[in-house]
Every structure is written in structure tokens, then in C-alpha cells.
PDB file of N, CA and C in Angstrom:
ATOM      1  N   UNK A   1      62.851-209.996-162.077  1.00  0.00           N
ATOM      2  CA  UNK A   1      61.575-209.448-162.511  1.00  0.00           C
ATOM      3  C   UNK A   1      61.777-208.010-162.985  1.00  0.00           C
ATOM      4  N   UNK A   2      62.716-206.843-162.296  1.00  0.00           N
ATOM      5  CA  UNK A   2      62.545-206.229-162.558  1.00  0.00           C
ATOM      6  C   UNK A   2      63.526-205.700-164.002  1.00  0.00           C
ATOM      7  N   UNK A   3      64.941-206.819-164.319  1.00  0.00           N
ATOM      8  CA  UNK A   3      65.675-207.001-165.416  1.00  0.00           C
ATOM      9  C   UNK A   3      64.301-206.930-166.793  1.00  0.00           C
ATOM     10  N   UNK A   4      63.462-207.918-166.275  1.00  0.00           N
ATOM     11  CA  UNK A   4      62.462-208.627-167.836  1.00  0.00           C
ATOM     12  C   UNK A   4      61.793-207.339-167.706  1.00  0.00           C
ATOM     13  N   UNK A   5      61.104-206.424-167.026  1.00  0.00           N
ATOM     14  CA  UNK A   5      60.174-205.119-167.111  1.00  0.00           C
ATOM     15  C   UNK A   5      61.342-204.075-167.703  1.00  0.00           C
ATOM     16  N   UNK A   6      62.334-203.934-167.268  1.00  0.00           N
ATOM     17  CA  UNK A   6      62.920-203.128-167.959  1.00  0.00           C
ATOM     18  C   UNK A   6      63.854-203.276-169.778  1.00  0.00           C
ATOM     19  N   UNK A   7      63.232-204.534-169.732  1.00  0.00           N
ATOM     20  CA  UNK A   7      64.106-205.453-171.155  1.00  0.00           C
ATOM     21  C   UNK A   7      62.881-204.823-172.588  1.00  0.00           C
ATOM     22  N   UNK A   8      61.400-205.273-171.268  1.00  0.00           N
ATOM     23  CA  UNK A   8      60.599-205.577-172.412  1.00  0.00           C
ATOM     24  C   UNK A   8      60.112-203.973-172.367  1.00  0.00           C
ATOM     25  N   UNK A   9      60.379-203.232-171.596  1.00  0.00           N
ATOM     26  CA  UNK A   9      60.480-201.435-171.551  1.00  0.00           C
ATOM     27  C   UNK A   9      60.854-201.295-172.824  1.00  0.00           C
ATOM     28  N   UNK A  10      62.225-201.449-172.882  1.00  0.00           N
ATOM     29  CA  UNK A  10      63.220-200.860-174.060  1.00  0.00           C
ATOM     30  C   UNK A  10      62.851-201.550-175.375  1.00  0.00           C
ATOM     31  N   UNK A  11      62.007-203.015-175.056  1.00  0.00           N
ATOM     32  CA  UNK A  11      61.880-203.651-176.921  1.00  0.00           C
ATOM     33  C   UNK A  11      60.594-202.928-176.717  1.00  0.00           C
ATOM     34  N   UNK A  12      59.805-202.512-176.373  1.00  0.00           N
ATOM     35  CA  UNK A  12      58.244-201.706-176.867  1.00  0.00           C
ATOM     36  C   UNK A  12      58.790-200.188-177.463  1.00  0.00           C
ATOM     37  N   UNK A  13      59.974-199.765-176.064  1.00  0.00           N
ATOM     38  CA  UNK A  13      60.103-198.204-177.167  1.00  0.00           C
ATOM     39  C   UNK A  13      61.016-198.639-178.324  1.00  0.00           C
ATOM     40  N   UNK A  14      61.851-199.405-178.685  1.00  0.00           N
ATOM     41  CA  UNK A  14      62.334-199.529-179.895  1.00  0.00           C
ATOM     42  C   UNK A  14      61.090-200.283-180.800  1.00  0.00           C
ATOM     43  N   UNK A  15      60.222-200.371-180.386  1.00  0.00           N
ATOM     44  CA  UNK A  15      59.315-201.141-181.925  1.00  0.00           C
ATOM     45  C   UNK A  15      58.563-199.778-182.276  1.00  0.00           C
ATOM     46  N   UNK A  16      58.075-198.751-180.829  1.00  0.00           N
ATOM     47  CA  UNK A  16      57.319-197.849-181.316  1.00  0.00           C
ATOM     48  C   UNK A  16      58.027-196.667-181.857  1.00  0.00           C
ATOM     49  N   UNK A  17      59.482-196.824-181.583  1.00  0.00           N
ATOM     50  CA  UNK A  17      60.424-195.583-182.097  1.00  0.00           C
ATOM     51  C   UNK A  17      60.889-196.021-183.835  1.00  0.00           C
ATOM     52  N   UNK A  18      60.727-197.478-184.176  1.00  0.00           N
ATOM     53  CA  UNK A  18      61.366-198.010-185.425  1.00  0.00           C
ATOM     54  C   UNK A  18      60.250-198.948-185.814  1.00  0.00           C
ATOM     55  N   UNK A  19      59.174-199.563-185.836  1.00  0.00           N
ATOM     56  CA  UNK A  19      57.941-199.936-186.606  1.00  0.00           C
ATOM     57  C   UNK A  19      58.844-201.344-187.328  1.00  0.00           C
ATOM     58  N   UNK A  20      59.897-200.678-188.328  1.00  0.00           N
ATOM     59  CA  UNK A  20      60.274-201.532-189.538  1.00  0.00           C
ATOM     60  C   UNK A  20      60.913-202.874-188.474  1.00  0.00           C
ATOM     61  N   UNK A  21      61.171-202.675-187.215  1.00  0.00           N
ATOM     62  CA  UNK A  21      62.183-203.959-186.541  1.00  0.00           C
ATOM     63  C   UNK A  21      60.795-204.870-186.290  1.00  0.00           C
ATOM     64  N   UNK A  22      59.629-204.511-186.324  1.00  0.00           N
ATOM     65  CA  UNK A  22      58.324-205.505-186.077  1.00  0.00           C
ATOM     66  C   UNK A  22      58.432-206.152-187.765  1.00  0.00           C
ATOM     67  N   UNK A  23      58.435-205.816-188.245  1.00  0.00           N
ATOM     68  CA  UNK A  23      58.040-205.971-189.747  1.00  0.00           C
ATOM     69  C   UNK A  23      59.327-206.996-190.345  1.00  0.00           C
ATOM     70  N   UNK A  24      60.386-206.728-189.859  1.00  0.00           N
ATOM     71  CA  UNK A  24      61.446-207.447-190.295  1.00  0.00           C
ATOM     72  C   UNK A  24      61.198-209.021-189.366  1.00  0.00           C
ATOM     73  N   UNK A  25      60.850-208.971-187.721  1.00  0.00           N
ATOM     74  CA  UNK A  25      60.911-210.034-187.467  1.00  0.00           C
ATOM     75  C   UNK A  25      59.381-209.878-186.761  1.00  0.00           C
ATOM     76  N   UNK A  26      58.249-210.624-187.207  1.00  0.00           N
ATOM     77  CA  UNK A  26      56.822-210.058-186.522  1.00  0.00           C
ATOM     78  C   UNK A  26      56.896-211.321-185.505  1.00  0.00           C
ATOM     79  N   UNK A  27      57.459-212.465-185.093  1.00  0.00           N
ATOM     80  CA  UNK A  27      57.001-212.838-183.534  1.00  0.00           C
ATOM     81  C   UNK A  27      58.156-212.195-182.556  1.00  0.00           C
ATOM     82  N   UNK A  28      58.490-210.846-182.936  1.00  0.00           N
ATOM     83  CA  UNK A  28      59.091-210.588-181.824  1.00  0.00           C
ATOM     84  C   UNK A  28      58.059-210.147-181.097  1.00  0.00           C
ATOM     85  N   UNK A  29      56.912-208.989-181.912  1.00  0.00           N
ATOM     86  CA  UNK A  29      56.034-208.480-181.148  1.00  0.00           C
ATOM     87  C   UNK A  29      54.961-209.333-180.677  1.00  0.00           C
ATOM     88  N   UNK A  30      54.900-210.713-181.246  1.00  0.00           N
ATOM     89  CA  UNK A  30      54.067-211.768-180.469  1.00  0.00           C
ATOM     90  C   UNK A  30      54.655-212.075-179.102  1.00  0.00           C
ATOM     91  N   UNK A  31      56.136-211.790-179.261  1.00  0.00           N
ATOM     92  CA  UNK A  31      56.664-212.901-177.909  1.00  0.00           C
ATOM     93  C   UNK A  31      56.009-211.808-176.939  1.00  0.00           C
ATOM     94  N   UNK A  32      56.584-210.191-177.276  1.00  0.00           N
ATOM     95  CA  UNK A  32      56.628-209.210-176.556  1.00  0.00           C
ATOM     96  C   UNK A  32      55.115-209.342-175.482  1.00  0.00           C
ATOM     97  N   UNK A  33      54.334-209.554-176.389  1.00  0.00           N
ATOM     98  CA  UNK A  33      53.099-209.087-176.107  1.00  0.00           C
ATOM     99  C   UNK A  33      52.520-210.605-175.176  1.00  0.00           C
ATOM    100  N   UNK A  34      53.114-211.912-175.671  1.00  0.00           N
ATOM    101  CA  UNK A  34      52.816-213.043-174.992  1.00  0.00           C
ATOM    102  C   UNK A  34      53.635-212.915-173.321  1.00  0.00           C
ATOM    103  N   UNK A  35      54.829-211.974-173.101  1.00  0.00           N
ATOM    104  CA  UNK A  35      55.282-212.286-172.380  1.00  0.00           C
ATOM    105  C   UNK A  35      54.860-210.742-171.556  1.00  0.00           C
ATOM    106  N   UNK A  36      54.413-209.708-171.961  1.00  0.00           N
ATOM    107  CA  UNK A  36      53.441-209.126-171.116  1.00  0.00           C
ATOM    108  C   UNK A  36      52.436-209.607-170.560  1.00  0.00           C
ATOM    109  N   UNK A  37      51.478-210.288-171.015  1.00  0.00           N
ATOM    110  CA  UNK A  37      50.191-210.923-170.870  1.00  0.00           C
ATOM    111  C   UNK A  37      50.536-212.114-169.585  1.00  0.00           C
ATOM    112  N   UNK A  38      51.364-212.862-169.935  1.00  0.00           N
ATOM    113  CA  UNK A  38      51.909-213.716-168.737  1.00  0.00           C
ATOM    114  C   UNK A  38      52.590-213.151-167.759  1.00  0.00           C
ATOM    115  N   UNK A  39      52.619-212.686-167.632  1.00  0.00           N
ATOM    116  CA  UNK A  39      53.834-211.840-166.039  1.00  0.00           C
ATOM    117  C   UNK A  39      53.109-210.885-165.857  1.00  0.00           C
ATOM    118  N   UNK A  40      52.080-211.085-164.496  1.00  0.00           N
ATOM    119  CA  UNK A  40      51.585-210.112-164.137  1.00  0.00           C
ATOM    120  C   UNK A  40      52.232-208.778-163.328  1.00  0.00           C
ATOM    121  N   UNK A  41      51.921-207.678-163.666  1.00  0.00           N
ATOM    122  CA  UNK A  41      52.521-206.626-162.863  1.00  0.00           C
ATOM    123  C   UNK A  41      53.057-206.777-161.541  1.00  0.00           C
ATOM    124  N   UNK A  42      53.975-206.384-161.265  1.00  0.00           N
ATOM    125  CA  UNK A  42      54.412-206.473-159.990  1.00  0.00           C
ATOM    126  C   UNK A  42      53.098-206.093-158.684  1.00  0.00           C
ATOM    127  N   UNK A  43      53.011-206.780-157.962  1.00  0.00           N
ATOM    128  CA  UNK A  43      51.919-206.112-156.898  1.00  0.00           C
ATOM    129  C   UNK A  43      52.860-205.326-156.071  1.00  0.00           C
ATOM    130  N   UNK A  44      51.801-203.980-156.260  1.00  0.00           N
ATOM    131  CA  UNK A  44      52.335-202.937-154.871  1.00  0.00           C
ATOM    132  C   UNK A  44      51.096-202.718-154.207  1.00  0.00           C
ATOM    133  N   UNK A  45      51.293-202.501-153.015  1.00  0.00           N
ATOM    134  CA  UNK A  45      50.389-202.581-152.547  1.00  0.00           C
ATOM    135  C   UNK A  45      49.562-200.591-152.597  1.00  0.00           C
ATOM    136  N   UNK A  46      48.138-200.216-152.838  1.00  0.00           N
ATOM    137  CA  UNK A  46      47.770-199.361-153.290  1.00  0.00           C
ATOM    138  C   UNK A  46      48.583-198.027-151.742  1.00  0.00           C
ATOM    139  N   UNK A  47      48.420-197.052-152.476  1.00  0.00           N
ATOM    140  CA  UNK A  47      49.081-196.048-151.295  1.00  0.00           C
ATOM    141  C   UNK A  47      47.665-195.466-150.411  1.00  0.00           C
ATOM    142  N   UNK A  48      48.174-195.762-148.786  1.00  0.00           N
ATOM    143  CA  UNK A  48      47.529-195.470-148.276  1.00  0.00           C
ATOM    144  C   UNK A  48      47.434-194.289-147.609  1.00  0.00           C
ATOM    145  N   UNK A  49      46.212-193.609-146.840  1.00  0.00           N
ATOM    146  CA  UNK A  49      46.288-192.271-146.411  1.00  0.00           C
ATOM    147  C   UNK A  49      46.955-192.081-145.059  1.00  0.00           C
ATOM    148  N   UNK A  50      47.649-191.875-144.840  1.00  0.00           N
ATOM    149  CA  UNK A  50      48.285-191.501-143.276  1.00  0.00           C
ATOM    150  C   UNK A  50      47.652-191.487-142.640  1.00  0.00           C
ATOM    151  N   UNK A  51      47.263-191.529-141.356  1.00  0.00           N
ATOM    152  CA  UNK A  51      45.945-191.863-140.274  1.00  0.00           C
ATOM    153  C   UNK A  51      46.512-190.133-139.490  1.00  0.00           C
ATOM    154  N   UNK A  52      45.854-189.569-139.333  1.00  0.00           N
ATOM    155  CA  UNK A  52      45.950-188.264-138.543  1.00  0.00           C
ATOM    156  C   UNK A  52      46.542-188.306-137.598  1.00  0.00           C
ATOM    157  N   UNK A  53      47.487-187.186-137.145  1.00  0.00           N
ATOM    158  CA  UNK A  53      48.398-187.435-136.032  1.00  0.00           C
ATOM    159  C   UNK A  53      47.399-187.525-134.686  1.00  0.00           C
ATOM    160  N   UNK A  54      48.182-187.712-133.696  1.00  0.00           N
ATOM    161  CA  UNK A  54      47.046-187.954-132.433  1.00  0.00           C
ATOM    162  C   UNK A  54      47.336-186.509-131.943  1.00  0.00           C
ATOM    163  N   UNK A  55      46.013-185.769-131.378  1.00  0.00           N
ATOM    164  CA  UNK A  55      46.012-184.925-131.227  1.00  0.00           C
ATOM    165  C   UNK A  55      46.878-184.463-129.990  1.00  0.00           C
ATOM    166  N   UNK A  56      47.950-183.071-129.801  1.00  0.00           N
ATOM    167  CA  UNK A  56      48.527-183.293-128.784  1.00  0.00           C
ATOM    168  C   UNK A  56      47.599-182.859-127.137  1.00  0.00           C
ATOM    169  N   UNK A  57      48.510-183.580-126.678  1.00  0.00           N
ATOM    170  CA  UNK A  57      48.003-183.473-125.154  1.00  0.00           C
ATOM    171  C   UNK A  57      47.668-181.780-124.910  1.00  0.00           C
ATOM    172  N   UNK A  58      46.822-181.497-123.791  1.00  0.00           N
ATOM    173  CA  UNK A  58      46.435-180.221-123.709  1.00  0.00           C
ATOM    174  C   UNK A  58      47.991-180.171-122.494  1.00  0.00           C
ATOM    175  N   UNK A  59      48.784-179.157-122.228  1.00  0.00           N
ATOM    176  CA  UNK A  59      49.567-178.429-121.439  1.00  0.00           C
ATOM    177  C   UNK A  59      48.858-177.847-120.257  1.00  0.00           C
ATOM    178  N   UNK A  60      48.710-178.665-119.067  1.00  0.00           N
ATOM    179  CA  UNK A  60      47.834-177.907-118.176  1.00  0.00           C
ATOM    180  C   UNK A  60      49.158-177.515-117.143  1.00  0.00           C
ATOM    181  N   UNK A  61      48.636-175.434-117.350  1.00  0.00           N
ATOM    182  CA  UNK A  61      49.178-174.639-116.630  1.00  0.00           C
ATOM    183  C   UNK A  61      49.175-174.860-115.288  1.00  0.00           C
ATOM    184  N   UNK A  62      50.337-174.569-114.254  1.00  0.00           N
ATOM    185  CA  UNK A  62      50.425-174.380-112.995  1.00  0.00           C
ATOM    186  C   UNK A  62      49.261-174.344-112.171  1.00  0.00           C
ATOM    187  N   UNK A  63      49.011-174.822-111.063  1.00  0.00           N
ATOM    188  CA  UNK A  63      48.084-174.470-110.264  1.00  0.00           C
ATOM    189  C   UNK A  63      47.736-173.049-109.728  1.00  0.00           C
ATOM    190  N   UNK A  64      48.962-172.235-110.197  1.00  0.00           N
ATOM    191  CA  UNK A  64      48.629-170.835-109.571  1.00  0.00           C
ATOM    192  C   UNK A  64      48.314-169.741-110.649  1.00  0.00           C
ATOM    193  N   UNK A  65      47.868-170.568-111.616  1.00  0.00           N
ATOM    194  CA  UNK A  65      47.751-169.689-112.775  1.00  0.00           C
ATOM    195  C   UNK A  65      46.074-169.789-113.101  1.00  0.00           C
ATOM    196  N   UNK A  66      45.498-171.177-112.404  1.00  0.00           N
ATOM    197  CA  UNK A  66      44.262-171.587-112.714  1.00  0.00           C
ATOM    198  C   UNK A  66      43.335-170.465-111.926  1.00  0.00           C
ATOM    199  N   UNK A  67      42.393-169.993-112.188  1.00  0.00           N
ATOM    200  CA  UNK A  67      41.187-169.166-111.540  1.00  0.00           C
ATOM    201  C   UNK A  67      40.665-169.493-110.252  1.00  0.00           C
ATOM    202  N   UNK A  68      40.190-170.903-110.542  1.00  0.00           N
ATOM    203  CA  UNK A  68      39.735-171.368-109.486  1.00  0.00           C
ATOM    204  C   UNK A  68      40.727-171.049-107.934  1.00  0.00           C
ATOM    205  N   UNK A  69      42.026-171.242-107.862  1.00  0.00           N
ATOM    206  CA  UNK A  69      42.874-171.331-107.146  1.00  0.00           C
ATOM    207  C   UNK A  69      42.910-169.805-106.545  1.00  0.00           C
ATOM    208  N   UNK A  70      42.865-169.035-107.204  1.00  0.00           N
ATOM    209  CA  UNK A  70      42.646-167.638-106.717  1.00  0.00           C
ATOM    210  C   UNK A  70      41.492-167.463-106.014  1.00  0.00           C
ATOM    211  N   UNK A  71      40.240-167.811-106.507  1.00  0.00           N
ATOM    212  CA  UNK A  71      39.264-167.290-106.030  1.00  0.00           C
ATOM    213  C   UNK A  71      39.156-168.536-104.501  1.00  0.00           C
ATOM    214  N   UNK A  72      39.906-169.487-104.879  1.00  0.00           N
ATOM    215  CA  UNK A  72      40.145-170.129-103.474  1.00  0.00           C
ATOM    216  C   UNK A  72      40.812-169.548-102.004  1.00  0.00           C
ATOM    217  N   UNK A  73      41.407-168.803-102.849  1.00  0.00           N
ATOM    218  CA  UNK A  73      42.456-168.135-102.115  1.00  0.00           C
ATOM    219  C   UNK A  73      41.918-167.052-101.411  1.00  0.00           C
ATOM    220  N   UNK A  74      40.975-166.209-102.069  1.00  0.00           N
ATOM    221  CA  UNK A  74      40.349-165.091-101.782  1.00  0.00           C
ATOM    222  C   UNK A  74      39.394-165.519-100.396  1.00  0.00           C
ATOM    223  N   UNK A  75      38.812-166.189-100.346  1.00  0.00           N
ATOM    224  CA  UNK A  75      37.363-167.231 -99.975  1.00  0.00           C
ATOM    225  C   UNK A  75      38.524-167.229 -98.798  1.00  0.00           C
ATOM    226  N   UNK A  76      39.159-168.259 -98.703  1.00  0.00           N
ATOM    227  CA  UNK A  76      39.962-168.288 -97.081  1.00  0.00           C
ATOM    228  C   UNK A  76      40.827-167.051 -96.757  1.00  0.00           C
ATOM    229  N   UNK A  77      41.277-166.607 -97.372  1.00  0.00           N
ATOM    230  CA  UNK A  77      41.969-165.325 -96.720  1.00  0.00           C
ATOM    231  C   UNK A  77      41.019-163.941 -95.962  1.00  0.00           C
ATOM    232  N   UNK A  78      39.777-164.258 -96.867  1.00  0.00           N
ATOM    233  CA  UNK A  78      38.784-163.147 -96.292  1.00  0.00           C
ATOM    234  C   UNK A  78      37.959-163.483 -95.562  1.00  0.00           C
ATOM    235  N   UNK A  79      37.441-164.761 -94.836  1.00  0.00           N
ATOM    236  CA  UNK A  79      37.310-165.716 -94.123  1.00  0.00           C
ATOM    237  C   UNK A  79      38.406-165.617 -92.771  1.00  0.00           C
ATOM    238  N   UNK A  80      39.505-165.706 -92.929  1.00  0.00           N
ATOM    239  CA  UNK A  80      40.233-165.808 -91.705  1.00  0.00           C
ATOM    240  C   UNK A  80      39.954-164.238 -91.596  1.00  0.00           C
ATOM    241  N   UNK A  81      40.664-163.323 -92.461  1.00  0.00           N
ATOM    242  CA  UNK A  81      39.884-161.786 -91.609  1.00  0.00           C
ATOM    243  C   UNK A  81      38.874-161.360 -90.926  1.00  0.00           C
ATOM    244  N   UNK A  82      37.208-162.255 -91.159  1.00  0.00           N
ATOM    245  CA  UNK A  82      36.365-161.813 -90.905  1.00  0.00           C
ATOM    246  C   UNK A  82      35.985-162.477 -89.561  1.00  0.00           C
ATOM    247  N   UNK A  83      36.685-163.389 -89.445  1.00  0.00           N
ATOM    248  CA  UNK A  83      36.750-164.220 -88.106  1.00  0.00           C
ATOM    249  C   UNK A  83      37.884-163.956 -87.068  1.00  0.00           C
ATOM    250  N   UNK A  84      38.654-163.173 -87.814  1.00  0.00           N
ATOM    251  CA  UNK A  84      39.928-162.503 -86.895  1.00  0.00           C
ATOM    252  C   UNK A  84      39.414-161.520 -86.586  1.00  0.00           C
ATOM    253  N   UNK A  85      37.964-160.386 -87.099  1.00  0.00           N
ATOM    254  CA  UNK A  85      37.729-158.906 -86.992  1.00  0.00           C
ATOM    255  C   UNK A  85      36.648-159.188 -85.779  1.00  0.00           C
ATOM    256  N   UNK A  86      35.582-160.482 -86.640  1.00  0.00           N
ATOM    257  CA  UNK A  86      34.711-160.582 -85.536  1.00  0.00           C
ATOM    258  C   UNK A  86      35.106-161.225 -83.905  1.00  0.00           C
ATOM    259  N   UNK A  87      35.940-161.794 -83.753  1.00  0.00           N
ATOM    260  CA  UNK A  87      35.967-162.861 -82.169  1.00  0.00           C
ATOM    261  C   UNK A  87      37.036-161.239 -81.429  1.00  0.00           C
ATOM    262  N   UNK A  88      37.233-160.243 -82.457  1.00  0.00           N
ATOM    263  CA  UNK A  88      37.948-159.506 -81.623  1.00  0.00           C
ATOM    264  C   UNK A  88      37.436-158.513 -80.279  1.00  0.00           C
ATOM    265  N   UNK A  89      37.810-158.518 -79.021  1.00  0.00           N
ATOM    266  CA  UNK A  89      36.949-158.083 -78.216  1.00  0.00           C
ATOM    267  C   UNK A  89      38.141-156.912 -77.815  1.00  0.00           C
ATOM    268  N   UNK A  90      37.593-155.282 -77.683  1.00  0.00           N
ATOM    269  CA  UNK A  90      38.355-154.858 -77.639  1.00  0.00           C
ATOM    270  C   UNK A  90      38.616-154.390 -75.617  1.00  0.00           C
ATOM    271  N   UNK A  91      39.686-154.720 -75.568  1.00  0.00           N
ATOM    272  CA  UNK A  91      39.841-154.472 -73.314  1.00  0.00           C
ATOM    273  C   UNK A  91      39.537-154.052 -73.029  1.00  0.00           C
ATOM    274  N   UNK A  92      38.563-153.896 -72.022  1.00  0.00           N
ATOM    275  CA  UNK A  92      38.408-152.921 -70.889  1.00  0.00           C
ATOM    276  C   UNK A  92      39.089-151.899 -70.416  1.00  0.00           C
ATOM    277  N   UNK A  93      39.469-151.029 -70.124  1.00  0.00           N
ATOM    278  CA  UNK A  93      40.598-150.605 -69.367  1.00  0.00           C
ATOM    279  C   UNK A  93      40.160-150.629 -67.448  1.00  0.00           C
ATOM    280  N   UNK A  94      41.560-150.880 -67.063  1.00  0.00           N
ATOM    281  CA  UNK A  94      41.859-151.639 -65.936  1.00  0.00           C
ATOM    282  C   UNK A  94      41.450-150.221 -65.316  1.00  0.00           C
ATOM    283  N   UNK A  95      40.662-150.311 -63.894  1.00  0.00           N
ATOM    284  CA  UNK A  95      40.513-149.382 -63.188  1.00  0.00           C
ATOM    285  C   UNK A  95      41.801-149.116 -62.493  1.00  0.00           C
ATOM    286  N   UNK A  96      42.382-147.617 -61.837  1.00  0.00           N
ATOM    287  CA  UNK A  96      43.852-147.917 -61.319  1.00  0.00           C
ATOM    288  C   UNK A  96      43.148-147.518 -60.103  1.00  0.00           C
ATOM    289  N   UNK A  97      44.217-148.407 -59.162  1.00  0.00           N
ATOM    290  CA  UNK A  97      44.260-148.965 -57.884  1.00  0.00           C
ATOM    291  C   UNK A  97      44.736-147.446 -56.700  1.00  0.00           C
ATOM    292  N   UNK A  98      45.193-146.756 -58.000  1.00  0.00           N
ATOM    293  CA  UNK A  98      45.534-145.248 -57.069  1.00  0.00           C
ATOM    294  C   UNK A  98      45.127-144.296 -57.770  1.00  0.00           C
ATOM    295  N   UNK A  99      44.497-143.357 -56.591  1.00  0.00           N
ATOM    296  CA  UNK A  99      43.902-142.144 -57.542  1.00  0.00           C
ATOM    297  C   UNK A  99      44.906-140.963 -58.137  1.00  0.00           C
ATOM    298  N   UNK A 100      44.629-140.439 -58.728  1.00  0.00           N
ATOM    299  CA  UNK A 100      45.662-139.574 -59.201  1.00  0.00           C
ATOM    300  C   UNK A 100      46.705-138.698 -58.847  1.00  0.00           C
ATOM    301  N   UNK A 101      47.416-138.447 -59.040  1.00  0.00           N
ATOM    302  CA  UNK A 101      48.145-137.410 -57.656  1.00  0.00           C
ATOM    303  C   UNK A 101      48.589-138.296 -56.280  1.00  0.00           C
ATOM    304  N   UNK A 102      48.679-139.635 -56.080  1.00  0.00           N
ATOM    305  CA  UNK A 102      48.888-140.248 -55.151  1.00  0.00           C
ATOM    306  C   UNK A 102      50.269-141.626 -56.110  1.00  0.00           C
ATOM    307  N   UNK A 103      50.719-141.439 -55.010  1.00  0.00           N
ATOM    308  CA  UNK A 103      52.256-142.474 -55.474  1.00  0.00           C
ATOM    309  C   UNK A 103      51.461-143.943 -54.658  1.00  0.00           C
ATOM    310  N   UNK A 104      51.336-144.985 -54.847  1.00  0.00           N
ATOM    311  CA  UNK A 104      51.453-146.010 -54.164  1.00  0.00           C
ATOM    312  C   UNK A 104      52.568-146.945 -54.741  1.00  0.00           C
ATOM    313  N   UNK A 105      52.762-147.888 -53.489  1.00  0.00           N
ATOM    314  CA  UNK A 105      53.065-149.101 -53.261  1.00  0.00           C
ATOM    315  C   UNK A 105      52.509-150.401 -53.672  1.00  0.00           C
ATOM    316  N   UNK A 106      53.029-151.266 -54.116  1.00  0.00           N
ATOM    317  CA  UNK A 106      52.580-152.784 -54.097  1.00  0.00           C
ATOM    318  C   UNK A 106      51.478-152.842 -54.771  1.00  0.00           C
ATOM    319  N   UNK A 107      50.560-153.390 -54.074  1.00  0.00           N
ATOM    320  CA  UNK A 107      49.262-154.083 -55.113  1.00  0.00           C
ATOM    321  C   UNK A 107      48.081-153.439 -54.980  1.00  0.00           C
ATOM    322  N   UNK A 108      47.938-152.272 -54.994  1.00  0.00           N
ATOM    323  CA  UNK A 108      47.464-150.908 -55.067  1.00  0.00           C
ATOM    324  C   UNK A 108      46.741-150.472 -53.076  1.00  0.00           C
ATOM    325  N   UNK A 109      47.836-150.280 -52.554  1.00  0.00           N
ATOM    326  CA  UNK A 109      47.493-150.143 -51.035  1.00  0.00           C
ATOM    327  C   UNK A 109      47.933-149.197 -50.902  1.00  0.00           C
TER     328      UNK A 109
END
């Protein structure tokens, strides 16, 4: 098929480059034209549009980079402080068992 398209290529530009080779033999340009008319064009199929790439995936950053995670962070850390500041009870101090200026023994006797 594609020998006869390129045959009957070259007898159309030689009739339209030289006129007188129709004139000398005129069913060449009958055959030419009978044997265009019968052989339909090759089918290609029409060109189609590329379908859009798929969009890429989003890259989701580290967990310690996200906001939320911080302000999570904040929330319990200042939380355990405020519950470590409040339950704190600060001691008594221990009455001593000897008065001043006095040395004792044992378990304050």
C-alpha cells in the first residue's frame, strides 16, 4: 500500500511538473485518477489529546513539623507543670526535740 501511494506520488508530480506526458498518453491520467478514487486513504486513526497527568500526591511533612503537634505539645507540658506547681505542698518544718544550746541523745530525750 504504501509502494502504490508513493508510485502514484511520483506519476502526479511528474504529470504536474511535465503536462506534455498526460497529452502524449491521456489514460494514464485516467488510470491515475481511477486508481486514487479506488484505494481509500490509509486510515490513521485522528491524533488524540493526552489526558492530563494525575496530579502529584501532596508530600505530607513529618509529624513534628505539623502545628497541631506543637501546640499539642504545649497543652501537656504546661498541664503537667501546673499540676506539678499546684499538688505541691510546701513542709512544715520539724519542731527540734532539743532546745538550743543543749546536746541530746537518741530520740530527742
Amino acid at each position: 500500500m504504501r509502494a502504490t501511494a508513493l508510485c502514484l506520488s511520483a506519476a502526479l508530480v511528474l504529470l504536474s511538473a511535465a503536462p506534455e506526458a498526460a497529452v502524449a498518453d491521456p489514460s494514464l491520467a485516467q488510470r491515475l485518477l481511477l486508481v486514487q478514487v479506488d484505494e481509500p486513504p490509509p486510515a490513521t486513526p485522528p491524533p488524540q489529546a493526552l489526558p492530563p497527568p494525575p496530579p502529584k500526591p501532596k508530600k505530607e511533612a513529618p509529624i513534628y513539623k505539623q502545628w497541631w503537634f506543637w501546640a499539642l505539645t504545649a497543652v501537656v507540658a504546661g498541664g503537667t507543670i501546673a499540676l506539678g506547681a499546684s499538688a505541691y505542698d510546701k513542709p512544715e518544718s520539724r519542731p527540734h526535740a532539743c532546745p538550743a544550746g543543749v546536746v541530746c541523745f537518741g530520740v530527742g530525750r
